[in-house]
PDB file of N, CA and C in Angstrom:
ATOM      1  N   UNK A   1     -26.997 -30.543   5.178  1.00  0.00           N
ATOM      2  CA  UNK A   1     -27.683 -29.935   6.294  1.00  0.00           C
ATOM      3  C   UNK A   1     -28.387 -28.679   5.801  1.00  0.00           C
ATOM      4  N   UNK A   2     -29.860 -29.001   6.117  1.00  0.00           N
ATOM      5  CA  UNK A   2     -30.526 -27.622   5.580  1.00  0.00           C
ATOM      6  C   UNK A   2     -30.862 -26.705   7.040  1.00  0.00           C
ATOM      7  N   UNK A   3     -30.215 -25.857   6.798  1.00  0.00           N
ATOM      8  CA  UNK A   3     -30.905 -24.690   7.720  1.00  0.00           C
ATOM      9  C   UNK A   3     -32.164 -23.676   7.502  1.00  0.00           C
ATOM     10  N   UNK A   4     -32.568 -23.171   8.531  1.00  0.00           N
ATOM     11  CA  UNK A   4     -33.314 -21.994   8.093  1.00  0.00           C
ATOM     12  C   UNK A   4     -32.785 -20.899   7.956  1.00  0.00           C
ATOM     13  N   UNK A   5     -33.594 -19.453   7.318  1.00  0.00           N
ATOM     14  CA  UNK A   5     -33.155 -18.380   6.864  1.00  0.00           C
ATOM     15  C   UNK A   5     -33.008 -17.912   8.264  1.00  0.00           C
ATOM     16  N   UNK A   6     -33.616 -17.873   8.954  1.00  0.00           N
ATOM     17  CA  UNK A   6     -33.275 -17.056  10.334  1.00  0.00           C
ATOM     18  C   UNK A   6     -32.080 -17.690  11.003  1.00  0.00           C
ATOM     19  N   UNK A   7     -31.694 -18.748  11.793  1.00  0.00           N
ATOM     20  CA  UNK A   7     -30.711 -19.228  11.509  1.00  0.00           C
ATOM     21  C   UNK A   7     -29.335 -19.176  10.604  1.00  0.00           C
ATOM     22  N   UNK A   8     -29.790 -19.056   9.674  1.00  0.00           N
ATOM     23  CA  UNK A   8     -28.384 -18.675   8.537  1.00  0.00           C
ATOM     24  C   UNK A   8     -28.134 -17.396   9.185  1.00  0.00           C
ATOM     25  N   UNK A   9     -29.258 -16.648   9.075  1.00  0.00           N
ATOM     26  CA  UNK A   9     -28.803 -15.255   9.342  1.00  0.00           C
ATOM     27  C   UNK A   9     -28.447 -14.592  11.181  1.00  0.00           C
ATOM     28  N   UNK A  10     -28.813 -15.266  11.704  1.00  0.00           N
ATOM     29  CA  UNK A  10     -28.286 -15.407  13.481  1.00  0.00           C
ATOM     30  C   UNK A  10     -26.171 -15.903  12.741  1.00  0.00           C
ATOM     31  N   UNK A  11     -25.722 -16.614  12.477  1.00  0.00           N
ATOM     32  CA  UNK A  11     -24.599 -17.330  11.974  1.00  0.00           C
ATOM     33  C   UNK A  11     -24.392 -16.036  11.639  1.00  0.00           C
ATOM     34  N   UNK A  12     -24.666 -15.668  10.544  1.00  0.00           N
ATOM     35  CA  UNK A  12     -23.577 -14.279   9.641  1.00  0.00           C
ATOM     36  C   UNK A  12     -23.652 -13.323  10.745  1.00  0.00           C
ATOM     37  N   UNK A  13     -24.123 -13.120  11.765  1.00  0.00           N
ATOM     38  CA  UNK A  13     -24.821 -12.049  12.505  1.00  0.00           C
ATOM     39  C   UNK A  13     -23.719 -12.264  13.654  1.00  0.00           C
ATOM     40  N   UNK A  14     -23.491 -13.644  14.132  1.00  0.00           N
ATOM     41  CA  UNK A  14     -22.432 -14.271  15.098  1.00  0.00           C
ATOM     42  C   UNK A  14     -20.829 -13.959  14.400  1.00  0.00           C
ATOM     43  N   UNK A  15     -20.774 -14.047  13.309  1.00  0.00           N
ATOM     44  CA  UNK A  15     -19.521 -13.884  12.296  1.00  0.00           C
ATOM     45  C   UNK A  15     -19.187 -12.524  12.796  1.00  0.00           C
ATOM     46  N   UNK A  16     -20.196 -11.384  12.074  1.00  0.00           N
ATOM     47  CA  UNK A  16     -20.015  -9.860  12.246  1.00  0.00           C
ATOM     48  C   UNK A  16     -19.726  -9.205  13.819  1.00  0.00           C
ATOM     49  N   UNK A  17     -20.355 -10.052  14.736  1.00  0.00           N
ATOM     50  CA  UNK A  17     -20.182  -9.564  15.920  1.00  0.00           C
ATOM     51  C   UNK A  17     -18.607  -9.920  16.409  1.00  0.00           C
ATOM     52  N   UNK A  18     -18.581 -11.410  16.182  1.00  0.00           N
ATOM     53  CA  UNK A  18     -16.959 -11.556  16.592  1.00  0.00           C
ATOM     54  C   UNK A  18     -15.679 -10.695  15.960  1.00  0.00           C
ATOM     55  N   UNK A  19     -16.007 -10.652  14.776  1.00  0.00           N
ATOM     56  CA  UNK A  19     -14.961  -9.815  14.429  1.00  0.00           C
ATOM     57  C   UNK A  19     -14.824  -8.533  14.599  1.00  0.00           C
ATOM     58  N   UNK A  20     -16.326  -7.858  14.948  1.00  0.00           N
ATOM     59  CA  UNK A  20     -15.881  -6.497  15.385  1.00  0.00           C
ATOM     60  C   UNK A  20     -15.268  -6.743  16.772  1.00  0.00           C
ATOM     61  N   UNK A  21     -15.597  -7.631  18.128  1.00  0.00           N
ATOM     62  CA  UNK A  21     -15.183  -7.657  18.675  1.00  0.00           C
ATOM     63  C   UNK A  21     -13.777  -7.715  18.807  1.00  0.00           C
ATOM     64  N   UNK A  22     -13.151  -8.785  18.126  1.00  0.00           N
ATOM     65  CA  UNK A  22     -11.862  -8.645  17.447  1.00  0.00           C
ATOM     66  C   UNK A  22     -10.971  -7.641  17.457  1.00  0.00           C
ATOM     67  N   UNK A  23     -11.997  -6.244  16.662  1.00  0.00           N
ATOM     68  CA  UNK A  23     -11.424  -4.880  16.434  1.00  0.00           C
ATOM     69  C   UNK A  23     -11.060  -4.626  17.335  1.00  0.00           C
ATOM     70  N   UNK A  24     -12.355  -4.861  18.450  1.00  0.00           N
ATOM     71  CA  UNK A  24     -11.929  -3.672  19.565  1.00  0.00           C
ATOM     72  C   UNK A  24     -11.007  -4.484  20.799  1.00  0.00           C
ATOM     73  N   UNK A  25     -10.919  -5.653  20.569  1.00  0.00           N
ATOM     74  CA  UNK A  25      -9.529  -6.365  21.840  1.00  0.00           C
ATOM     75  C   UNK A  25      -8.347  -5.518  20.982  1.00  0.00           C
ATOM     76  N   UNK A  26      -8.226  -5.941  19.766  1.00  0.00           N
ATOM     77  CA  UNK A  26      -6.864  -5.001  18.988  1.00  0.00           C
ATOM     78  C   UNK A  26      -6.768  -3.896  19.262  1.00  0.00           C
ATOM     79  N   UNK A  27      -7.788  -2.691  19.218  1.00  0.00           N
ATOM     80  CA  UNK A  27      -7.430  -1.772  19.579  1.00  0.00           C
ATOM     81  C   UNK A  27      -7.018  -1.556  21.289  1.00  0.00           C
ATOM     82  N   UNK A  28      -8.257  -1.911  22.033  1.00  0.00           N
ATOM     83  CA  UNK A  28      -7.540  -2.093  23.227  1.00  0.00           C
ATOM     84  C   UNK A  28      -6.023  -2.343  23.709  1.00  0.00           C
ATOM     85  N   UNK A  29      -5.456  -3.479  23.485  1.00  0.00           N
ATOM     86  CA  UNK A  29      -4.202  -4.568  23.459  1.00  0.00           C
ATOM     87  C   UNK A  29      -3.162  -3.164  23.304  1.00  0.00           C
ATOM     88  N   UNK A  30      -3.751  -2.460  22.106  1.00  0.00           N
ATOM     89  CA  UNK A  30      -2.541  -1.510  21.682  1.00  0.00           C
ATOM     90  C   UNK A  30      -2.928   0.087  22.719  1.00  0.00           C
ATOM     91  N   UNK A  31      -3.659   0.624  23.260  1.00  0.00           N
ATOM     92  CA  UNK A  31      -3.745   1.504  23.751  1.00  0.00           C
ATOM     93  C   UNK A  31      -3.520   1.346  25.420  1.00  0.00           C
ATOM     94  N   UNK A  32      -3.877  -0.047  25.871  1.00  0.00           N
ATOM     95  CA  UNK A  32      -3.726  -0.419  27.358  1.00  0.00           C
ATOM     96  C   UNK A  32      -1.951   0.149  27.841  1.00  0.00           C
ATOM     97  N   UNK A  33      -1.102  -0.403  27.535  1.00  0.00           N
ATOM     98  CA  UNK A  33      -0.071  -0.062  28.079  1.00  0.00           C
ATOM     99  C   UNK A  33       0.327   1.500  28.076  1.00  0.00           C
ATOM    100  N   UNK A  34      -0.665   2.567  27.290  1.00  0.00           N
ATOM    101  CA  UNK A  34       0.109   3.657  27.946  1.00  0.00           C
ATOM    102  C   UNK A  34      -0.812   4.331  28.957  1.00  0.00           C
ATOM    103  N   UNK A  35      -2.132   3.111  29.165  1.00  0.00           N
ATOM    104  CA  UNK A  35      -2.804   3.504  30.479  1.00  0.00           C
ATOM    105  C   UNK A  35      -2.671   3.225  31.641  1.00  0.00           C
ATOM    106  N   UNK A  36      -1.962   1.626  32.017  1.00  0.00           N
ATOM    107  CA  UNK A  36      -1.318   1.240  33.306  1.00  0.00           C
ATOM    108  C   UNK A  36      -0.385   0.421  32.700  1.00  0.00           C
ATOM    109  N   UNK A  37       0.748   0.091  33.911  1.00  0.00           N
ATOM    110  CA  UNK A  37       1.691  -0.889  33.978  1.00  0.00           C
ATOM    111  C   UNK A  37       2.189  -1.870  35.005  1.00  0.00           C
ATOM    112  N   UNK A  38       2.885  -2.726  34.956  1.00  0.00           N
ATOM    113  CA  UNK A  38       2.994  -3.509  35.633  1.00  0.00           C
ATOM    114  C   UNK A  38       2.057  -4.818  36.130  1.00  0.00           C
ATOM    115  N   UNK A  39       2.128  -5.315  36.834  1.00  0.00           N
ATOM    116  CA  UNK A  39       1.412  -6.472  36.865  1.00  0.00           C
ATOM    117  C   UNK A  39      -0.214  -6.008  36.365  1.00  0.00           C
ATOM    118  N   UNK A  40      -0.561  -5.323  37.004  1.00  0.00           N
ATOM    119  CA  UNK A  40      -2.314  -4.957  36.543  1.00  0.00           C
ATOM    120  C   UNK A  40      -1.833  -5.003  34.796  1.00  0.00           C
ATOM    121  N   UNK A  41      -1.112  -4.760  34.131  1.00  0.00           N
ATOM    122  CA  UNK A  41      -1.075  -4.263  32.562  1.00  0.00           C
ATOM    123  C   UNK A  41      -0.790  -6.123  32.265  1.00  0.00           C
ATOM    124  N   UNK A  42       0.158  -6.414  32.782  1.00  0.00           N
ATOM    125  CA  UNK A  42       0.093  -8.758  32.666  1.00  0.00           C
ATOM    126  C   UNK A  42      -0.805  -9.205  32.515  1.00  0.00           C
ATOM    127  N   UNK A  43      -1.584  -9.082  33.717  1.00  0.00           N
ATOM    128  CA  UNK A  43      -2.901  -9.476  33.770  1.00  0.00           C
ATOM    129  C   UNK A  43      -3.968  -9.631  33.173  1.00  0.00           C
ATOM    130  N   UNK A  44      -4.107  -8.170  32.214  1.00  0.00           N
ATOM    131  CA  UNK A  44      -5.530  -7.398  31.129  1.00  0.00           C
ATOM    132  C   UNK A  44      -4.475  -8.086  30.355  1.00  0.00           C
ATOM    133  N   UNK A  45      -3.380  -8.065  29.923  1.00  0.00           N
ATOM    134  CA  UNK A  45      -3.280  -8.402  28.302  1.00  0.00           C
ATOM    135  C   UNK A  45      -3.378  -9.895  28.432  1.00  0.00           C
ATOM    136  N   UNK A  46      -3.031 -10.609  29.682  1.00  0.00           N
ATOM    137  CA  UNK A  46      -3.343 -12.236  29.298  1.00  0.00           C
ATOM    138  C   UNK A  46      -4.712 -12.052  29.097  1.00  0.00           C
ATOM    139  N   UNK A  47      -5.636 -11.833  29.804  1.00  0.00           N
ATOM    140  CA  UNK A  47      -6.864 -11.827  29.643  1.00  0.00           C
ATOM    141  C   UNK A  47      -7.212 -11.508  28.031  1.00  0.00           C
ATOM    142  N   UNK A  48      -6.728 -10.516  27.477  1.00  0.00           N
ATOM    143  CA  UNK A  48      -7.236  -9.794  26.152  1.00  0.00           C
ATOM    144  C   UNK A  48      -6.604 -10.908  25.489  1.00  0.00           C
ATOM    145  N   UNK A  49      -5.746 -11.629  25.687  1.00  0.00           N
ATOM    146  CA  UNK A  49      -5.226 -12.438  24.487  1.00  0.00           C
ATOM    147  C   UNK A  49      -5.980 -14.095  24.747  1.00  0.00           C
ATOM    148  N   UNK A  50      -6.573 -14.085  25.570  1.00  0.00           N
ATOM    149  CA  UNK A  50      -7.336 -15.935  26.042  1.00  0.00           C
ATOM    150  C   UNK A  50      -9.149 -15.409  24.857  1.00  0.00           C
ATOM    151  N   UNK A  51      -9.184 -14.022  25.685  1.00  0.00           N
ATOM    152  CA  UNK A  51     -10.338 -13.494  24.711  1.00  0.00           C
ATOM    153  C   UNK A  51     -10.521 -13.649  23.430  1.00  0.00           C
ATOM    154  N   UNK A  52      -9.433 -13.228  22.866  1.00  0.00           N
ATOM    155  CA  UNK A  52      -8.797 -13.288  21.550  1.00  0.00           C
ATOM    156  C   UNK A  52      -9.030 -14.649  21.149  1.00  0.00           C
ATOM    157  N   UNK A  53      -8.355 -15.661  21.447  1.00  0.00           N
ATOM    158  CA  UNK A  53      -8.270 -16.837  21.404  1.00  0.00           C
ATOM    159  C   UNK A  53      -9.459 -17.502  21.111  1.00  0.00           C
ATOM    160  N   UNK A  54     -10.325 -17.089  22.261  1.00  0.00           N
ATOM    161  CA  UNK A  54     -11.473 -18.057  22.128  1.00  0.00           C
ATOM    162  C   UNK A  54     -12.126 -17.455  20.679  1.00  0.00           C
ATOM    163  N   UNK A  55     -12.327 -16.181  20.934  1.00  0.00           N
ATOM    164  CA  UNK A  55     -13.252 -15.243  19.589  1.00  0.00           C
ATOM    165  C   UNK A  55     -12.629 -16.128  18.508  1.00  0.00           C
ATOM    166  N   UNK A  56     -10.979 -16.182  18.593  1.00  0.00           N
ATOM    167  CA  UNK A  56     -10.750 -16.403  16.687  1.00  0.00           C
ATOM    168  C   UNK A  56     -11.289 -18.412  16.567  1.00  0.00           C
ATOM    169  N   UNK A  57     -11.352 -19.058  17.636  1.00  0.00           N
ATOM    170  CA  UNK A  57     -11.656 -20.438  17.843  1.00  0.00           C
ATOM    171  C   UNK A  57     -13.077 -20.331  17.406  1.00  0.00           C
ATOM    172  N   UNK A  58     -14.137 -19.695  18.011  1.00  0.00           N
ATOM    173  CA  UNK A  58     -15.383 -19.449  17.736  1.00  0.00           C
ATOM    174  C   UNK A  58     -15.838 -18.674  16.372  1.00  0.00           C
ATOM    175  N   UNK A  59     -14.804 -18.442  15.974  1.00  0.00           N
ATOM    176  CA  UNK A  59     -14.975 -17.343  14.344  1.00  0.00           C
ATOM    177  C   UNK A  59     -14.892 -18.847  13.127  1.00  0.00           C
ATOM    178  N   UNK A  60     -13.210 -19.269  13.631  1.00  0.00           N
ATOM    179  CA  UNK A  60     -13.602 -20.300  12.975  1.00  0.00           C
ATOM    180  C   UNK A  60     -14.462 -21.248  12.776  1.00  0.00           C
ATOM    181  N   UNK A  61     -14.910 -22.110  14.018  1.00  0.00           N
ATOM    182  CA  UNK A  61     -16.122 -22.975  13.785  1.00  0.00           C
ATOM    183  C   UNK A  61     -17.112 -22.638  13.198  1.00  0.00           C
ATOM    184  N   UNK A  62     -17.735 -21.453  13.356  1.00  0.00           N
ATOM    185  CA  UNK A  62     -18.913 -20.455  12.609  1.00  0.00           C
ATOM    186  C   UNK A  62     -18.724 -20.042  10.770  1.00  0.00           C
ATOM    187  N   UNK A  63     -17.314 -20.083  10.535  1.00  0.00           N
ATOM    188  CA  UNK A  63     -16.757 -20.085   9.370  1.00  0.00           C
ATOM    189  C   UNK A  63     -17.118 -21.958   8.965  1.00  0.00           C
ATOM    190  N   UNK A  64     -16.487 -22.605   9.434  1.00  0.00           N
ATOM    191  CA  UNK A  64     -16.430 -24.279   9.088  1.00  0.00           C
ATOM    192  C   UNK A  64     -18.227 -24.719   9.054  1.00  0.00           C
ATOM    193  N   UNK A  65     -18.784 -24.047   9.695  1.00  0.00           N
ATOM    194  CA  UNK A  65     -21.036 -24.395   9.720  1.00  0.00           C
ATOM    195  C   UNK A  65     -21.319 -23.832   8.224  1.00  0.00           C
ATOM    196  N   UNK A  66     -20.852 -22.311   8.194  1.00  0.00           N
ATOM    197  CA  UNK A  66     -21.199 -21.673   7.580  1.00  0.00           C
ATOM    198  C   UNK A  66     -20.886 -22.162   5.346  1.00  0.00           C
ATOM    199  N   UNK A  67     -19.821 -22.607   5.461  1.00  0.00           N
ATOM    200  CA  UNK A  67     -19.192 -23.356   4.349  1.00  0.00           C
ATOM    201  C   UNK A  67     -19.096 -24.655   4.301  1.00  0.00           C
ATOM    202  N   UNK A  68     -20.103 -25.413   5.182  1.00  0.00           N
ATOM    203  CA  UNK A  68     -20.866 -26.597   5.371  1.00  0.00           C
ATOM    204  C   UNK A  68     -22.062 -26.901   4.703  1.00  0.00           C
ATOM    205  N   UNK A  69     -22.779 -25.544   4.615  1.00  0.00           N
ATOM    206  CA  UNK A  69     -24.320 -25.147   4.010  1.00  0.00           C
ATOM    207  C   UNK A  69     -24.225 -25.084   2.691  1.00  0.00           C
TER     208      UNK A  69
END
């Protein structure tokens, strides 16, 4: 599969964004609980962790295109 350069580079560009995103659910995840608690604090971290989820699902596939080329 031949791609184009713009393309290739949208991909590495999709890579860099997820993982900073990444950063910042981690940092979040760890600073949330000494900002609220209780159910509202359940809630944001399921959420931060489905987020998580999908990002590292979508990191990989973009990894598996990317070492396809």
């Amino acid at each position: 599969m031949k791609l184009s350069v713009e393309l290739l580079e949208a991909l590495q560009d999709c890579v860099t964004v997820i993982n900073r995103l990444l950063g910042l659910l981690d940092e979040d995840r760890e600073d949330m609980p000494n900002c609220i608690s209780g159910e509202i604090l359940e809630e944001y971290l399921r959420g931060i962790a489905e987020a998580h989820e999908i990002a590292v699902s979508l990191l990989e596939d973009l990894r598996e295109i990317l070492a396809g080329l």
